[in-house]
C-alpha atoms as a PDB file:
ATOM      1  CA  UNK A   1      95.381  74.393  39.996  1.00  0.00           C
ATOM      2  CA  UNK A   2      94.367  72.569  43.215  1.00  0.00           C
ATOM      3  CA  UNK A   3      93.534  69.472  43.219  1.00  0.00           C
ATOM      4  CA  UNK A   4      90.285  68.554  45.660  1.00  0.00           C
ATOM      5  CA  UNK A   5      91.036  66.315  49.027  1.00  0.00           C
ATOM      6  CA  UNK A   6      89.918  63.071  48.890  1.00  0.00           C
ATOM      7  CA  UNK A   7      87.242  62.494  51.480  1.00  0.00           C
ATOM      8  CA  UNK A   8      86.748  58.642  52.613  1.00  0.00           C
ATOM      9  CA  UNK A   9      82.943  58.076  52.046  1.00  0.00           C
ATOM     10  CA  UNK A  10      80.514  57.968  55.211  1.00  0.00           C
ATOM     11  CA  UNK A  11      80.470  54.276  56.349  1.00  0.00           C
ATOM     12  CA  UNK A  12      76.955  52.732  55.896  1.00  0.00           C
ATOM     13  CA  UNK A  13      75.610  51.720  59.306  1.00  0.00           C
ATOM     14  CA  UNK A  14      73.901  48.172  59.579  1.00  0.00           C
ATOM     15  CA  UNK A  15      70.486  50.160  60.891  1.00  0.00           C
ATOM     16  CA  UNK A  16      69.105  46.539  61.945  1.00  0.00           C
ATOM     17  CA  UNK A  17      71.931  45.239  64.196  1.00  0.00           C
ATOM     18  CA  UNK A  18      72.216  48.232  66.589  1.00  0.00           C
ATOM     19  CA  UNK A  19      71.565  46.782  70.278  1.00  0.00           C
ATOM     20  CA  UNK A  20      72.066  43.343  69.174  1.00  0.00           C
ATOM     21  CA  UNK A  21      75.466  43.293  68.240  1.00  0.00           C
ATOM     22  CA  UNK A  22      78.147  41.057  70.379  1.00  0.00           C
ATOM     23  CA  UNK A  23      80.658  40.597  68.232  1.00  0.00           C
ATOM     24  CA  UNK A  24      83.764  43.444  69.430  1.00  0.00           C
ATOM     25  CA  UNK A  25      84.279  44.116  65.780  1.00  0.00           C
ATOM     26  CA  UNK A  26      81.201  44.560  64.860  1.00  0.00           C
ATOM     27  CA  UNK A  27      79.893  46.427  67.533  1.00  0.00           C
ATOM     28  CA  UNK A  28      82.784  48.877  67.109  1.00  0.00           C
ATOM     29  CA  UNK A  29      82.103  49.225  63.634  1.00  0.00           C
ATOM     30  CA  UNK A  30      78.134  49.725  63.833  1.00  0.00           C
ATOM     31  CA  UNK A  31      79.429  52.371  66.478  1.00  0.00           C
ATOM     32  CA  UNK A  32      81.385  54.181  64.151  1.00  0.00           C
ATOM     33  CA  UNK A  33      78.759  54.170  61.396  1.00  0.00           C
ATOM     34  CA  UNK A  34      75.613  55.127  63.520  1.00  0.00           C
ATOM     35  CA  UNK A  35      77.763  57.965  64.712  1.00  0.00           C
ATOM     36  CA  UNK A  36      79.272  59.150  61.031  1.00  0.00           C
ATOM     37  CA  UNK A  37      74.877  59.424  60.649  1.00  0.00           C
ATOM     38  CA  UNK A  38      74.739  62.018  63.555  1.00  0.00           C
ATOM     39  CA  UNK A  39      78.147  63.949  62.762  1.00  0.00           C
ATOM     40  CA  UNK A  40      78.939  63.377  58.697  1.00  0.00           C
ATOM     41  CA  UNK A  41      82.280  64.186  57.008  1.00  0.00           C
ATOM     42  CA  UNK A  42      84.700  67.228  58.139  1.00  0.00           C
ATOM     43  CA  UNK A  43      82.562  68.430  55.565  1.00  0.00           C
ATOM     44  CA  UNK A  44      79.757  68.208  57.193  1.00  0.00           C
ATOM     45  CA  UNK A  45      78.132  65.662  54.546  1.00  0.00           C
ATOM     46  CA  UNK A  46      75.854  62.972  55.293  1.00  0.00           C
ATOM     47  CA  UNK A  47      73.220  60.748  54.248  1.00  0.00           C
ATOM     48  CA  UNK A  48      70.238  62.559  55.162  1.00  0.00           C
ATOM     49  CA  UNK A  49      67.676  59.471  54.342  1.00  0.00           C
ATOM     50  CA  UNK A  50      69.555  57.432  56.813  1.00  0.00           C
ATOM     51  CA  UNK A  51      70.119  59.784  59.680  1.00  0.00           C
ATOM     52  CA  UNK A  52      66.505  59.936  59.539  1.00  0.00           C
ATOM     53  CA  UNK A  53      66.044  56.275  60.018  1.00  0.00           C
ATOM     54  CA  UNK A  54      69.047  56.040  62.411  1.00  0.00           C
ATOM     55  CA  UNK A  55      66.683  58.802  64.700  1.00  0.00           C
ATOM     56  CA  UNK A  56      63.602  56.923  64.316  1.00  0.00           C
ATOM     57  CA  UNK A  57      65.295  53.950  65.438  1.00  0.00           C
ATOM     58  CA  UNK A  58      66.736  55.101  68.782  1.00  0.00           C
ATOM     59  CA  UNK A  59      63.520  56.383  68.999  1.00  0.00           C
ATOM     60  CA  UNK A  60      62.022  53.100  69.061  1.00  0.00           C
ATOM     61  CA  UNK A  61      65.053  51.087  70.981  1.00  0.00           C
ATOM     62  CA  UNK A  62      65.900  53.798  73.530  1.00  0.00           C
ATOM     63  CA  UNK A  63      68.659  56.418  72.910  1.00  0.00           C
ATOM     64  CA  UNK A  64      70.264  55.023  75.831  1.00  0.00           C
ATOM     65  CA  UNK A  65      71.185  51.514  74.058  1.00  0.00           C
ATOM     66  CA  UNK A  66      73.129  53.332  71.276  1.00  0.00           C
ATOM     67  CA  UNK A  67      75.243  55.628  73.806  1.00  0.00           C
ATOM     68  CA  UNK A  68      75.932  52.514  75.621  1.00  0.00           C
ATOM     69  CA  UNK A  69      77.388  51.209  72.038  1.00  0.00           C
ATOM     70  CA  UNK A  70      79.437  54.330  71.915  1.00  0.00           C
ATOM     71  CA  UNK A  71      80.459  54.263  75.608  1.00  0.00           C
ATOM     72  CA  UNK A  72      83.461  51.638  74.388  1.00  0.00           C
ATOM     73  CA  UNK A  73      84.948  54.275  71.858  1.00  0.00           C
ATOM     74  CA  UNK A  74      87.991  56.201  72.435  1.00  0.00           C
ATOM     75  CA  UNK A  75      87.886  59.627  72.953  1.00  0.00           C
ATOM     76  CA  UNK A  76      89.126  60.850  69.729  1.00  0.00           C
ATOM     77  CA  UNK A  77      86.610  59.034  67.517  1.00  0.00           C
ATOM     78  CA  UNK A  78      83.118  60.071  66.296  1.00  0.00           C
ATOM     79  CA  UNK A  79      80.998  57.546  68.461  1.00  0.00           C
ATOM     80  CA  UNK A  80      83.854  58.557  71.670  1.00  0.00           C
ATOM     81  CA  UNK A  81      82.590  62.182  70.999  1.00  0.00           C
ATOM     82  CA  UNK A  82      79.124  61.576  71.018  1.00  0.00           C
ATOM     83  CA  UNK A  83      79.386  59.512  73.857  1.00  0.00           C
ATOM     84  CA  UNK A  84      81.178  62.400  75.523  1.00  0.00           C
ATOM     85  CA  UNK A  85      78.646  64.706  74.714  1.00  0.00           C
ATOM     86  CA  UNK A  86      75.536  62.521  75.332  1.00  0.00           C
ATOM     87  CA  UNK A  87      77.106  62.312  79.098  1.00  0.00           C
ATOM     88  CA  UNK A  88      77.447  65.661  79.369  1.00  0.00           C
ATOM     89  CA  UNK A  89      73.531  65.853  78.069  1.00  0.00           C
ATOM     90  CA  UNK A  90      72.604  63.604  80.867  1.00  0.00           C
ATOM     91  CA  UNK A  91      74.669  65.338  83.827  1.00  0.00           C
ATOM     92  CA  UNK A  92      73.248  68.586  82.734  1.00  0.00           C
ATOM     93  CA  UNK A  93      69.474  67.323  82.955  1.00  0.00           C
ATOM     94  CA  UNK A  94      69.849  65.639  86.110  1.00  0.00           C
ATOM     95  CA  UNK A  95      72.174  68.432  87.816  1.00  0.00           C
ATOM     96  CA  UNK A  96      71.020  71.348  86.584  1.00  0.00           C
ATOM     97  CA  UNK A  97      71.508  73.419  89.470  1.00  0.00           C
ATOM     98  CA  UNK A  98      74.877  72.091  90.634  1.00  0.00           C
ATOM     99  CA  UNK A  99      75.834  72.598  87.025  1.00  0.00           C
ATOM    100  CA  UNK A 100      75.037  75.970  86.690  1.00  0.00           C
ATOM    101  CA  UNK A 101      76.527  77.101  90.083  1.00  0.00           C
ATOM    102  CA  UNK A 102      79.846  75.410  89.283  1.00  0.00           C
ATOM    103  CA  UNK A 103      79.649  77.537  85.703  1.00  0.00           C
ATOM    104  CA  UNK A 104      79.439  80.659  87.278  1.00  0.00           C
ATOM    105  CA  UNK A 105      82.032  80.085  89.932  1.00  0.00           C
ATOM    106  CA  UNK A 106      84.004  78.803  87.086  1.00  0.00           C
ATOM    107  CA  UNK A 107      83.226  82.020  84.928  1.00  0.00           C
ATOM    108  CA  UNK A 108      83.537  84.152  87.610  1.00  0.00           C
ATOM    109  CA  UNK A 109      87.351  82.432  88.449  1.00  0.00           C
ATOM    110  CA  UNK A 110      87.976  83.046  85.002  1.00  0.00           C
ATOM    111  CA  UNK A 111      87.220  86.354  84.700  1.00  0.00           C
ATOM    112  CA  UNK A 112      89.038  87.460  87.651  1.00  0.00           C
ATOM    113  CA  UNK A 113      92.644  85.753  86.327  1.00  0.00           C
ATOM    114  CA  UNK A 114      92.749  82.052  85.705  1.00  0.00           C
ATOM    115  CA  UNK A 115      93.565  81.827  82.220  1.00  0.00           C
ATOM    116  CA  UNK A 116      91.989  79.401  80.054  1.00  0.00           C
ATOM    117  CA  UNK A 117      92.913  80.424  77.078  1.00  0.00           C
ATOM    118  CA  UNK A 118      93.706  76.907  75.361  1.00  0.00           C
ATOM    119  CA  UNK A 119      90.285  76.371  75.522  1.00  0.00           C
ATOM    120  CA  UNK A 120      88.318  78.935  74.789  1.00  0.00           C
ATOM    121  CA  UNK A 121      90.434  79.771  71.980  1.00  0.00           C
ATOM    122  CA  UNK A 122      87.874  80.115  68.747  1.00  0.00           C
ATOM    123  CA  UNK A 123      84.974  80.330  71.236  1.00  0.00           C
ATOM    124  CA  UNK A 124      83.592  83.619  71.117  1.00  0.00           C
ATOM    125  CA  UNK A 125      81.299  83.155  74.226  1.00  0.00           C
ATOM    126  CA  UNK A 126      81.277  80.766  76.518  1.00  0.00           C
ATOM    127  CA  UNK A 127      78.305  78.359  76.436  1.00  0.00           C
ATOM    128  CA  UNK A 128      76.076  78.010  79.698  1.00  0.00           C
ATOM    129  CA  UNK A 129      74.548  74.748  80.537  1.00  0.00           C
ATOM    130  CA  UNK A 130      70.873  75.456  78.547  1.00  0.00           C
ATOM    131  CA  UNK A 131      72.833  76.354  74.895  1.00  0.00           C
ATOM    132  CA  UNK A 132      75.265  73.615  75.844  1.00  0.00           C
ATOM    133  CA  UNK A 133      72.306  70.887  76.116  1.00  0.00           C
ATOM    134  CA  UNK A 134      70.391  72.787  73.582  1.00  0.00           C
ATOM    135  CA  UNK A 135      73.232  72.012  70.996  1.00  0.00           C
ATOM    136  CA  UNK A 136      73.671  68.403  71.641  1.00  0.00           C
ATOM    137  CA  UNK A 137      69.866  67.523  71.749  1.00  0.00           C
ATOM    138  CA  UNK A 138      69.729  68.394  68.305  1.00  0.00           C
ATOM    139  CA  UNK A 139      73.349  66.436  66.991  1.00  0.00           C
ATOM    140  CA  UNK A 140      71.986  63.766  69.133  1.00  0.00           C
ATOM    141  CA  UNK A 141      68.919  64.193  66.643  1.00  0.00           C
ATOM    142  CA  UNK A 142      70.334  64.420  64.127  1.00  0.00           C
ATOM    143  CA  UNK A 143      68.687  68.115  63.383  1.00  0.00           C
ATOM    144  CA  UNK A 144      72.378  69.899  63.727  1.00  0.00           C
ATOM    145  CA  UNK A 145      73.196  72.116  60.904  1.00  0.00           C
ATOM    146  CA  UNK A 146      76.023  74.161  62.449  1.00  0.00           C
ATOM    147  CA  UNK A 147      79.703  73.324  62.790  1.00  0.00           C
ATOM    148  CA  UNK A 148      80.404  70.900  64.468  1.00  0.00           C
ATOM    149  CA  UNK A 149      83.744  71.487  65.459  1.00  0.00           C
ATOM    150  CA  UNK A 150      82.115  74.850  67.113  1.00  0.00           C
ATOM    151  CA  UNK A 151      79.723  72.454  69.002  1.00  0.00           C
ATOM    152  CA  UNK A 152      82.609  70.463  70.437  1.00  0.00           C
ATOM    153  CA  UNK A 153      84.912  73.237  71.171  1.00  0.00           C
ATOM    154  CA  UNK A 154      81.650  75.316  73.054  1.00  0.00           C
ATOM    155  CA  UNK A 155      81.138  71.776  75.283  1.00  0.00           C
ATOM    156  CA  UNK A 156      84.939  71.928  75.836  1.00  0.00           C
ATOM    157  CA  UNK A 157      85.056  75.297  77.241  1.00  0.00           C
ATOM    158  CA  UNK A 158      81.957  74.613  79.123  1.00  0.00           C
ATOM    159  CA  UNK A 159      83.380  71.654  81.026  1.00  0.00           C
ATOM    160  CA  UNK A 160      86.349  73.507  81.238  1.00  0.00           C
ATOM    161  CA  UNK A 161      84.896  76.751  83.170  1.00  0.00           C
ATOM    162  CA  UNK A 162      82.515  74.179  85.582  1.00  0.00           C
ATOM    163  CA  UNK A 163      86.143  72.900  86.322  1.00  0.00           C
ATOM    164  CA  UNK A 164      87.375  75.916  87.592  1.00  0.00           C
ATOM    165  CA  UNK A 165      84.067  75.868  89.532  1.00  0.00           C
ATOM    166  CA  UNK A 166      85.063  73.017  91.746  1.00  0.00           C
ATOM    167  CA  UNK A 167      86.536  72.767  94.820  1.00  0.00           C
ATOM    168  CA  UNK A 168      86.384  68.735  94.330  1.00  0.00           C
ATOM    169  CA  UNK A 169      90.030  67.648  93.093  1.00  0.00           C
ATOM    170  CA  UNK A 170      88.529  64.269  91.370  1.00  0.00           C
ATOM    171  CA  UNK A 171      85.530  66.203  89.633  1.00  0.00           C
ATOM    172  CA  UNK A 172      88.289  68.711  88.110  1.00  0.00           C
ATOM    173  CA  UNK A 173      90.332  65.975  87.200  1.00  0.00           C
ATOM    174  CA  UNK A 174      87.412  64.279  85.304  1.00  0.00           C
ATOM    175  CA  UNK A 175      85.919  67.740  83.916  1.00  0.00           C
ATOM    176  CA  UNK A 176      89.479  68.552  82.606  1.00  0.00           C
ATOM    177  CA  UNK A 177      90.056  65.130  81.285  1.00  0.00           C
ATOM    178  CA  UNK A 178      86.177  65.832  79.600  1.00  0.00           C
ATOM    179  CA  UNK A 179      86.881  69.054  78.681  1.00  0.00           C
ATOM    180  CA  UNK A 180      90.497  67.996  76.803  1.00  0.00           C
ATOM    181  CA  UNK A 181      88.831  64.647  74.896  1.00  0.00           C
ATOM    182  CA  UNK A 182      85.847  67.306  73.520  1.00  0.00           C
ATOM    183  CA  UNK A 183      88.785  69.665  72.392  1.00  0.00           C
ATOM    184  CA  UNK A 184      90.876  66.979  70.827  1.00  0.00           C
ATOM    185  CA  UNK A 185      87.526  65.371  68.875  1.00  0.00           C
ATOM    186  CA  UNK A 186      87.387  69.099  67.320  1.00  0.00           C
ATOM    187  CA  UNK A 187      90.564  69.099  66.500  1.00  0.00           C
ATOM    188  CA  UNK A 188      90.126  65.726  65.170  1.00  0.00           C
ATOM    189  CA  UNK A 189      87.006  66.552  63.013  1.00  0.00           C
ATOM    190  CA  UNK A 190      88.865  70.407  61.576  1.00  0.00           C
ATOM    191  CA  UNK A 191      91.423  67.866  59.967  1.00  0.00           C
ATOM    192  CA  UNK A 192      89.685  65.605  58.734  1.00  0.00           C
ATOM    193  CA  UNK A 193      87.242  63.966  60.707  1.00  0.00           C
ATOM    194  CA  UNK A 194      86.616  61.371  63.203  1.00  0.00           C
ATOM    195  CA  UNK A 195      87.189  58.184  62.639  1.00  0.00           C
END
């Protein structure tokens, strides 16, 4: 008989104090709670009633003031990861055009030989920039009902392929840096989730 994994419970997040936290310790653990709302358990549980209310409010205060709370995460961490992927939300809106030729020089470097294979592995497809944003408008909404370790590893192959796309050796260097923290927050989540 197997016995079931304990799963820690999802942190309650002090709904009230987001934007007007100063404390360090708080602050980082208000991130880590409004951001177990948005992503749940590795199981994909979470309180429904509260990532209502969490939406609601960063309607009200401004999305933007609760990705700056998340900005201070590390990579590998729920509130790091939506960070990550709110960024990438933002670039894509305001560079649409430069984002979408640097994907399909990207694709089209991959295709003919550059192998990529670490991160496209368990991607069927890869992403372009309107699924991409599509995706993390509606984690960032909480209206996500997919897997979210899918999400992250379709973002990380997406930043990976604009990489290829660059001539720019400090944009690669970021987008790879991008595409590996996205990658390692999947692989983060499949075990057990982020913390």
């Amino acid at each position: 008989m197997t016995q079931r994994q304990f799963h820690r419970p999802v942190p309650l997040a002090d709904l009230d104090s987001v934007g007007a936290v100063d404390d360090p310790v708080a602050r980082s653990e208000t991130s880590h709670a409004t951001a177990a709302l948005l992503l749940g358990d590795a199981d994909g549980q979470r309180d429904e009633a509260a990532t209502r209310r969490f939406v609601e409010l960063a309607d009200d205060i401004g999305f933007e003031v609760i990705a700056e709370m998340w900005s201070a995460a590390p990579a590998v961490s729920a509130p790091g990861a939506l960070w990550r992927l709110y960024a990438l939300r933002q670039w894509i809106r305001s560079a649409p055009r430069e984002l979408s030729e640097m994907f399909s020089e990207g694709q089209r470097r991959v295709t003919d030989g550059i192998a990529y294979e670490e991160i496209l592995a368990g991607v069927e497809l890869p992403a372009g920039p309107d699924e991409v944003a599509r995706a993390i408008d509606e984690i960032l909404v909480g209206a996500f009902r997919g897997d979210v370790v899918i999400a992250l590893l379709r973002a990380a192959a997406f930043v990976g392929i604009c990489a290829e796309g660059t001539e720019a050796d400090a944009t690669n260097t970021r987008l790879r840096r991008l595409s590996r923290d996205l990658s390692d927050a999947a692989v983060a989540h499949r075990r057990g989730g982020l913390n």
